[in-house]
PDB file of N, CA and C in Angstrom:
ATOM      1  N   UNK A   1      66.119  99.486 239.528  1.00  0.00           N
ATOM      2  CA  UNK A   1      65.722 100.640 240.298  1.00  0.00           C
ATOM      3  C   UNK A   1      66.747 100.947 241.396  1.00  0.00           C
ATOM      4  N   UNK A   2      67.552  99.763 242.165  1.00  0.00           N
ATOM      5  CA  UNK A   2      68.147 100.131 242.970  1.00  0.00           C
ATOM      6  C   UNK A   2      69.513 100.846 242.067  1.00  0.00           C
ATOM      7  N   UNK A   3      69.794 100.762 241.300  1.00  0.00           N
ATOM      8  CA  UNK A   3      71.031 101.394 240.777  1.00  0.00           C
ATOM      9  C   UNK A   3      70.543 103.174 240.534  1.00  0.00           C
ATOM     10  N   UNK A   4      69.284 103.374 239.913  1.00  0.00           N
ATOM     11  CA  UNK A   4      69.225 104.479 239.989  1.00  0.00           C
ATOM     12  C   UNK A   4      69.022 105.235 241.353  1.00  0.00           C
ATOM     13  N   UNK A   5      68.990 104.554 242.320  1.00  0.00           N
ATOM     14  CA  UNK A   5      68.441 105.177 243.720  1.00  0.00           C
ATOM     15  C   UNK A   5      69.878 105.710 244.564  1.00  0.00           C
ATOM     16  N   UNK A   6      71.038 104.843 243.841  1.00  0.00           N
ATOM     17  CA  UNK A   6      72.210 104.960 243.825  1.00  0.00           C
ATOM     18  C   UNK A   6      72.911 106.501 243.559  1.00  0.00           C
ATOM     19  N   UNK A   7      72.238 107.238 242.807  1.00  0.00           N
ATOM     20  CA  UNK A   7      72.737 108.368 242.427  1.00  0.00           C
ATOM     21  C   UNK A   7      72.285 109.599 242.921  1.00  0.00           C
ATOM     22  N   UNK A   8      73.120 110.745 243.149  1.00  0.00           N
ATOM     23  CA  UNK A   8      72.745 111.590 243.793  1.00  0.00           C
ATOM     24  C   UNK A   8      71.394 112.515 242.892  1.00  0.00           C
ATOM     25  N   UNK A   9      71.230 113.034 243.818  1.00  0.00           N
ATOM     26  CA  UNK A   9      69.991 114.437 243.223  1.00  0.00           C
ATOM     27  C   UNK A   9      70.226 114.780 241.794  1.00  0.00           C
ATOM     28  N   UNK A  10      72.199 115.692 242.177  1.00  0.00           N
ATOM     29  CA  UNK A  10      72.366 116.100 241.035  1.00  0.00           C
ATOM     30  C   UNK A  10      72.697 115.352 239.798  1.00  0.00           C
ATOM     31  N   UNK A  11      73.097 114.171 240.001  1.00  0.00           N
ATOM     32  CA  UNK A  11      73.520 112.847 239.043  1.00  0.00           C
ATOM     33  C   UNK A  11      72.283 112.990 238.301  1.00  0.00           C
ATOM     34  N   UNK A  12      71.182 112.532 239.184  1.00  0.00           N
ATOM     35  CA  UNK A  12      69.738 112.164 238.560  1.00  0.00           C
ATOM     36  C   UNK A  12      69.192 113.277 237.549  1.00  0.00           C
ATOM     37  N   UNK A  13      69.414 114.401 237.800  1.00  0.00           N
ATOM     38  CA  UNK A  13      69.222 115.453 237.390  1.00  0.00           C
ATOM     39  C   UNK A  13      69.354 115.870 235.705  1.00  0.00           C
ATOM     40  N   UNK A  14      71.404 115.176 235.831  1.00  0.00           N
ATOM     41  CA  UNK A  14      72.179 115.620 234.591  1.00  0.00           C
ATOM     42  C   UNK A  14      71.826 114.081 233.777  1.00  0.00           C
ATOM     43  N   UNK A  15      71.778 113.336 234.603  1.00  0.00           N
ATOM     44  CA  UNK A  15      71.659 112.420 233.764  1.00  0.00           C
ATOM     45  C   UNK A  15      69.944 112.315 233.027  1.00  0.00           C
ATOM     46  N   UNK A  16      69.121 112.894 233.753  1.00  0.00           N
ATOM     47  CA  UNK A  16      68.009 112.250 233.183  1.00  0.00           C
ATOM     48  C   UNK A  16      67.421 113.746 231.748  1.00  0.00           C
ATOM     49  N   UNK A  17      68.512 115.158 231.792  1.00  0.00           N
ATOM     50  CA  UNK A  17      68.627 115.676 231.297  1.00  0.00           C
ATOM     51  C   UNK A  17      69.084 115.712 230.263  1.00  0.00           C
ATOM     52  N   UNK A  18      70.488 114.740 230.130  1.00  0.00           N
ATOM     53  CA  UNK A  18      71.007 113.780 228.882  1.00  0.00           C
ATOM     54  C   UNK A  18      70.185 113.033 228.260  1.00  0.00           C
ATOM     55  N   UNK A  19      69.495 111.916 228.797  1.00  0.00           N
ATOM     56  CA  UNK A  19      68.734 111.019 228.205  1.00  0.00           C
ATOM     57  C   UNK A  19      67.651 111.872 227.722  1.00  0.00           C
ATOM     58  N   UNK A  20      67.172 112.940 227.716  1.00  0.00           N
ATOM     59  CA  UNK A  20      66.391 113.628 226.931  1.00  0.00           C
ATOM     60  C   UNK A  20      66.659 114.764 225.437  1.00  0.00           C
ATOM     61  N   UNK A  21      68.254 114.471 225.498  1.00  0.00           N
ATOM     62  CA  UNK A  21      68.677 115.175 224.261  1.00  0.00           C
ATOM     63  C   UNK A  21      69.415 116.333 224.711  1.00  0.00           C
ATOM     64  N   UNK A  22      69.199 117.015 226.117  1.00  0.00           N
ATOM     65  CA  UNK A  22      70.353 118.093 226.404  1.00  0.00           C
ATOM     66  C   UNK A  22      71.651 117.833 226.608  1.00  0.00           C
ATOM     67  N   UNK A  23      72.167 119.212 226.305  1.00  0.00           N
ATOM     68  CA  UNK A  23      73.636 119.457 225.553  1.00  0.00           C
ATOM     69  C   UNK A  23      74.423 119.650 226.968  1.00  0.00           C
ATOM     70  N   UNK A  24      75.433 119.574 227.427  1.00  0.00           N
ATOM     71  CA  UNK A  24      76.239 120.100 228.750  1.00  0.00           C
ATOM     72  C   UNK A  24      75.772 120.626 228.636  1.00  0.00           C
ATOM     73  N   UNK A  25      76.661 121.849 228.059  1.00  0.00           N
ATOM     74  CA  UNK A  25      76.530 123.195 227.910  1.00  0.00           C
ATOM     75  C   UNK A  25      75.154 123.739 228.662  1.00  0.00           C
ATOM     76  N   UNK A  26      74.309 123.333 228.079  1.00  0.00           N
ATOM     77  CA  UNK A  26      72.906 124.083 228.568  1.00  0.00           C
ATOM     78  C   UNK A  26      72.520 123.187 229.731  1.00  0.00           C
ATOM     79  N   UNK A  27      72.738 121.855 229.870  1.00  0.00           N
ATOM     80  CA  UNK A  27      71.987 121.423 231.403  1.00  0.00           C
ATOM     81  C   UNK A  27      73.274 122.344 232.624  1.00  0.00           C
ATOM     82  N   UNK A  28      74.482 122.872 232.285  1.00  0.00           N
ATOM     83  CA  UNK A  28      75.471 123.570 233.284  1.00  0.00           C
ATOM     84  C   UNK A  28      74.855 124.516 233.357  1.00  0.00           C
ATOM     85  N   UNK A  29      74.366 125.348 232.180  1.00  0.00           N
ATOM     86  CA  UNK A  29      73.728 126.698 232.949  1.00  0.00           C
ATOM     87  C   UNK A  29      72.646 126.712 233.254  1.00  0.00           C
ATOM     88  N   UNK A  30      71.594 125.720 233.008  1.00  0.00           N
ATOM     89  CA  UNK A  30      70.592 125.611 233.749  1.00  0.00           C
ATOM     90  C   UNK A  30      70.618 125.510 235.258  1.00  0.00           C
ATOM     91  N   UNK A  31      71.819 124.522 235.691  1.00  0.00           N
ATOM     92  CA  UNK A  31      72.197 123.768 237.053  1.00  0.00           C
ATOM     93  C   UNK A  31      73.540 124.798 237.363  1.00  0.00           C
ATOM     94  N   UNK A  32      73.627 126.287 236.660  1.00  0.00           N
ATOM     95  CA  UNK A  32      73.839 127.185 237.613  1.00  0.00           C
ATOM     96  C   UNK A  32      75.738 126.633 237.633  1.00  0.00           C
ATOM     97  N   UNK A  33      76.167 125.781 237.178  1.00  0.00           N
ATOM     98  CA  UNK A  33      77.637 125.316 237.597  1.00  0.00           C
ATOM     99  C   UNK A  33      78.419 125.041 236.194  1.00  0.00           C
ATOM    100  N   UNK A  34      80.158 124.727 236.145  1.00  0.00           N
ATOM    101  CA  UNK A  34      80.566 124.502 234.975  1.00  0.00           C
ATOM    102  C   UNK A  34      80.012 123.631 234.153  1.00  0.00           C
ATOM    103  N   UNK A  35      80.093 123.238 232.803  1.00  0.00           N
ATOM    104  CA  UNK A  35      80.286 122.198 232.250  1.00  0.00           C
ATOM    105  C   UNK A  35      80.909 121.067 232.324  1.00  0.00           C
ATOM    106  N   UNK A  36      82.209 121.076 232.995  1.00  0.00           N
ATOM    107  CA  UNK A  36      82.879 120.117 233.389  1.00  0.00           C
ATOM    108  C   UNK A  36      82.341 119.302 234.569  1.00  0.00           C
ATOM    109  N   UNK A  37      81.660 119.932 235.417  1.00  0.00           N
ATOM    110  CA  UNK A  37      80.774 119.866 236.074  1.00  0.00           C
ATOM    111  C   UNK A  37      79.856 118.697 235.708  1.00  0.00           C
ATOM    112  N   UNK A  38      79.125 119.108 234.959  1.00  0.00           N
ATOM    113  CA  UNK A  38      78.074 118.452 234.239  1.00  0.00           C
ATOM    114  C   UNK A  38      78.510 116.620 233.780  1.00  0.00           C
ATOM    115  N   UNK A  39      79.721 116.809 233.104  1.00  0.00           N
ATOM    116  CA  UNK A  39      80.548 116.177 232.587  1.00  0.00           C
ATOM    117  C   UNK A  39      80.862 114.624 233.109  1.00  0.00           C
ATOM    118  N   UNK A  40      81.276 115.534 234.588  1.00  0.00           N
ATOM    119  CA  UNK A  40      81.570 114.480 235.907  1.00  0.00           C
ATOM    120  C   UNK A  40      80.379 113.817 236.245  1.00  0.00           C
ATOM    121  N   UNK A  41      79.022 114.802 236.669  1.00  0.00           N
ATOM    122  CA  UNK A  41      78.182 113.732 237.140  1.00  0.00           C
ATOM    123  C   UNK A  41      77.511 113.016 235.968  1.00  0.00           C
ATOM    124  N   UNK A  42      77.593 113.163 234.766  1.00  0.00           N
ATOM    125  CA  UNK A  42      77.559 112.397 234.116  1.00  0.00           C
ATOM    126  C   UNK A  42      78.195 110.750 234.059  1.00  0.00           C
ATOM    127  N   UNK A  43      79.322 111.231 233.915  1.00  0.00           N
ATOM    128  CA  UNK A  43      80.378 110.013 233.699  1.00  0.00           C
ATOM    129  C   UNK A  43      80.129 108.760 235.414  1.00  0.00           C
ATOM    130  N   UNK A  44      80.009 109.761 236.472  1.00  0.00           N
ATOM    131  CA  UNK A  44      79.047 109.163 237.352  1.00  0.00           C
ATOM    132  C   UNK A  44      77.721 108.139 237.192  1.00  0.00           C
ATOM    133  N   UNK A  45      76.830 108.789 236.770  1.00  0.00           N
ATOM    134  CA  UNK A  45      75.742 108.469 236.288  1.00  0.00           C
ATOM    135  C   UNK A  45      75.931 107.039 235.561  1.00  0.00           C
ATOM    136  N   UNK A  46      76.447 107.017 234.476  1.00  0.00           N
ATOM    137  CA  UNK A  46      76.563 106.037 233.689  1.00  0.00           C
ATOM    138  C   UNK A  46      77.345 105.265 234.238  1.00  0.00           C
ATOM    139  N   UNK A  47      78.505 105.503 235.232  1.00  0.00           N
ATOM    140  CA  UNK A  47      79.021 104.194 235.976  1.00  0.00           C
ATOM    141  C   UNK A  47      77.859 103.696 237.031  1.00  0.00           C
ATOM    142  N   UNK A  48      77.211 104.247 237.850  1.00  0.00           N
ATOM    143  CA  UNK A  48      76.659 103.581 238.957  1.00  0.00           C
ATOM    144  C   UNK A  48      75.501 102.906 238.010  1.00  0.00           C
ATOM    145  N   UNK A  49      74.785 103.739 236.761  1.00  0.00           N
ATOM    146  CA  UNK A  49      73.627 102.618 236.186  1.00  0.00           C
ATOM    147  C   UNK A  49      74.542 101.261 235.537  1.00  0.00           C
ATOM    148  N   UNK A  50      75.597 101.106 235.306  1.00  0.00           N
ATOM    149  CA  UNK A  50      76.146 100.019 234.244  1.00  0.00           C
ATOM    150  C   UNK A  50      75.873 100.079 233.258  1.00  0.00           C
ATOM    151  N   UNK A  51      75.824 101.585 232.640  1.00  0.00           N
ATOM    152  CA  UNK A  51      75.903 101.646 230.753  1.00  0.00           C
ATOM    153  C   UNK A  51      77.104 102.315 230.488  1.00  0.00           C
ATOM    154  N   UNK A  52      77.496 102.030 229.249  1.00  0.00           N
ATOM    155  CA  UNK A  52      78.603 102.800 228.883  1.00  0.00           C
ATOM    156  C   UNK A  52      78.468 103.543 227.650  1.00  0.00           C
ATOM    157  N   UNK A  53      77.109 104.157 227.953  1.00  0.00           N
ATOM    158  CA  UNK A  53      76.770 105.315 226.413  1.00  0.00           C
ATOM    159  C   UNK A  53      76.205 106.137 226.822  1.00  0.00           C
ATOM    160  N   UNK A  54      75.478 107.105 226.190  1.00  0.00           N
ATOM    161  CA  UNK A  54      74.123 107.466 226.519  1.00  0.00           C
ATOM    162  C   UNK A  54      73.396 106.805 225.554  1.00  0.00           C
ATOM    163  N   UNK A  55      73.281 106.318 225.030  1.00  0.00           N
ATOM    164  CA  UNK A  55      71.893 105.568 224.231  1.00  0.00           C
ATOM    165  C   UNK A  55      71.728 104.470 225.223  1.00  0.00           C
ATOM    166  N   UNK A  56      72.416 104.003 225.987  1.00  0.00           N
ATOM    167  CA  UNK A  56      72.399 102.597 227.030  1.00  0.00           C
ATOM    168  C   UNK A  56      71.464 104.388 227.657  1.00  0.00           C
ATOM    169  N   UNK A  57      71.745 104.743 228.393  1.00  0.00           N
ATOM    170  CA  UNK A  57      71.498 106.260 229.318  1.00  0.00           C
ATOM    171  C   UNK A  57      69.915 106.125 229.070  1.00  0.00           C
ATOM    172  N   UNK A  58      69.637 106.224 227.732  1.00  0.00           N
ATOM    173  CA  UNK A  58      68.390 106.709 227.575  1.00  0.00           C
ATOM    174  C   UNK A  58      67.555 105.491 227.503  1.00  0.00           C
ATOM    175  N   UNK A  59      68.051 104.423 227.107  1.00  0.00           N
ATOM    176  CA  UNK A  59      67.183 102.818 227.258  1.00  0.00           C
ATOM    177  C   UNK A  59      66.719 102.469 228.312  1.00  0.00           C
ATOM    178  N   UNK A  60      67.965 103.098 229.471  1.00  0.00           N
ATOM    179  CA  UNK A  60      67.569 102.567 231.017  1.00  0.00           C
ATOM    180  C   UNK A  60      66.680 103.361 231.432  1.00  0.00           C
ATOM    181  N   UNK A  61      66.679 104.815 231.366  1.00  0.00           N
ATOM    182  CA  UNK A  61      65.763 105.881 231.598  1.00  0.00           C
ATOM    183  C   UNK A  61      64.267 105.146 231.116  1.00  0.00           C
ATOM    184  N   UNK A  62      64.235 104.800 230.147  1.00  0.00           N
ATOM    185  CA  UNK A  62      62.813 104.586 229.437  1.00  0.00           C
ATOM    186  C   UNK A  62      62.555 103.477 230.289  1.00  0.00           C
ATOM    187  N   UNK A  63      63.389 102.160 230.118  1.00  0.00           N
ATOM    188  CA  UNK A  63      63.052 101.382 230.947  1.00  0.00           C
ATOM    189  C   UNK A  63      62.546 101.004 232.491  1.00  0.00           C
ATOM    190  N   UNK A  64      62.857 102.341 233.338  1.00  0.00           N
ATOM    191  CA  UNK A  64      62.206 102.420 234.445  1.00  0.00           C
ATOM    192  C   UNK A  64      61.318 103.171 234.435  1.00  0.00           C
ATOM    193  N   UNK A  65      60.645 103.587 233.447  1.00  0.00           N
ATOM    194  CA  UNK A  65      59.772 104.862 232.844  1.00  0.00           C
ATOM    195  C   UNK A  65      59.887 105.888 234.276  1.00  0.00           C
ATOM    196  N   UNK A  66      60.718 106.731 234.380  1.00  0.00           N
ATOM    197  CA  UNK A  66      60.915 107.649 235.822  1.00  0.00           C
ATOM    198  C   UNK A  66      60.434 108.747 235.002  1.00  0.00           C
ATOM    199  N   UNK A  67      59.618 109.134 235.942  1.00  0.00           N
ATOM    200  CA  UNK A  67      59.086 110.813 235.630  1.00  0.00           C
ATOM    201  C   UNK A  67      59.713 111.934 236.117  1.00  0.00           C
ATOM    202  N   UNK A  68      60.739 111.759 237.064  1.00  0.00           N
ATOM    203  CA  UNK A  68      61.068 113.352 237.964  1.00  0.00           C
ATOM    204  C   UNK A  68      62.411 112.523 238.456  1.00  0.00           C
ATOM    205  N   UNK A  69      63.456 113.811 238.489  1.00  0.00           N
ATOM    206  CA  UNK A  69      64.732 113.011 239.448  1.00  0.00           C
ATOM    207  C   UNK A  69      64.507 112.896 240.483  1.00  0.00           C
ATOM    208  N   UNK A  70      63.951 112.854 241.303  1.00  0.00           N
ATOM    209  CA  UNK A  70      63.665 112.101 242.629  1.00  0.00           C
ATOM    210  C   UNK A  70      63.228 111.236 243.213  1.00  0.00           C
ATOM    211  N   UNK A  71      62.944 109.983 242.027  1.00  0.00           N
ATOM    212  CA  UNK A  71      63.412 109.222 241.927  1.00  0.00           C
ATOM    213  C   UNK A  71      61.213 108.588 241.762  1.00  0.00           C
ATOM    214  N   UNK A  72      60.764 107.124 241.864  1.00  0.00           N
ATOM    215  CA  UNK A  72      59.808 106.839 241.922  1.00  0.00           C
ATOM    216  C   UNK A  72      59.298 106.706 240.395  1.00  0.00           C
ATOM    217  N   UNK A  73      58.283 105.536 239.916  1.00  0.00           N
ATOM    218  CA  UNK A  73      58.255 105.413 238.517  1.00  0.00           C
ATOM    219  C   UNK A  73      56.488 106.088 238.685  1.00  0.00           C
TER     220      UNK A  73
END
């Protein structure tokens, strides 16, 4: 838990948007900013949790069963 508490708003955001099957592309225009964008706090994301996938992405997600990016199970 403390690793995810580690990440910002928008980290939590893209990342917990990934672990649910969205594409850049569409979590950037949802979140209003580039793709590359997206990209970064991604690659973020997965360094501060200590996975190096998204299937690690989505194991850890499940594993803290988090309901909302703001964090709290």
């Amino acid at each position: 838990m403390e690793r995810y508490e580690s990440l910002t708003y928008q980290e939590r955001l893209v990342a917990r948007s990934v672990s649910e099957g969205h594409r850049n592309r569409d979590i950037a225009e949802e979140l209003g900013v580039a793709e590359r964008t997206v990209k970064n706090y991604r690659k973020l994301a997965l360094k501060k949790l200590a996975v190096d996938s998204v299937p690690e992405l989505v194991h850890a997600f499940a594993l803290l069963n988090l309901d909302n990016p703001r964090g709290g199970a």
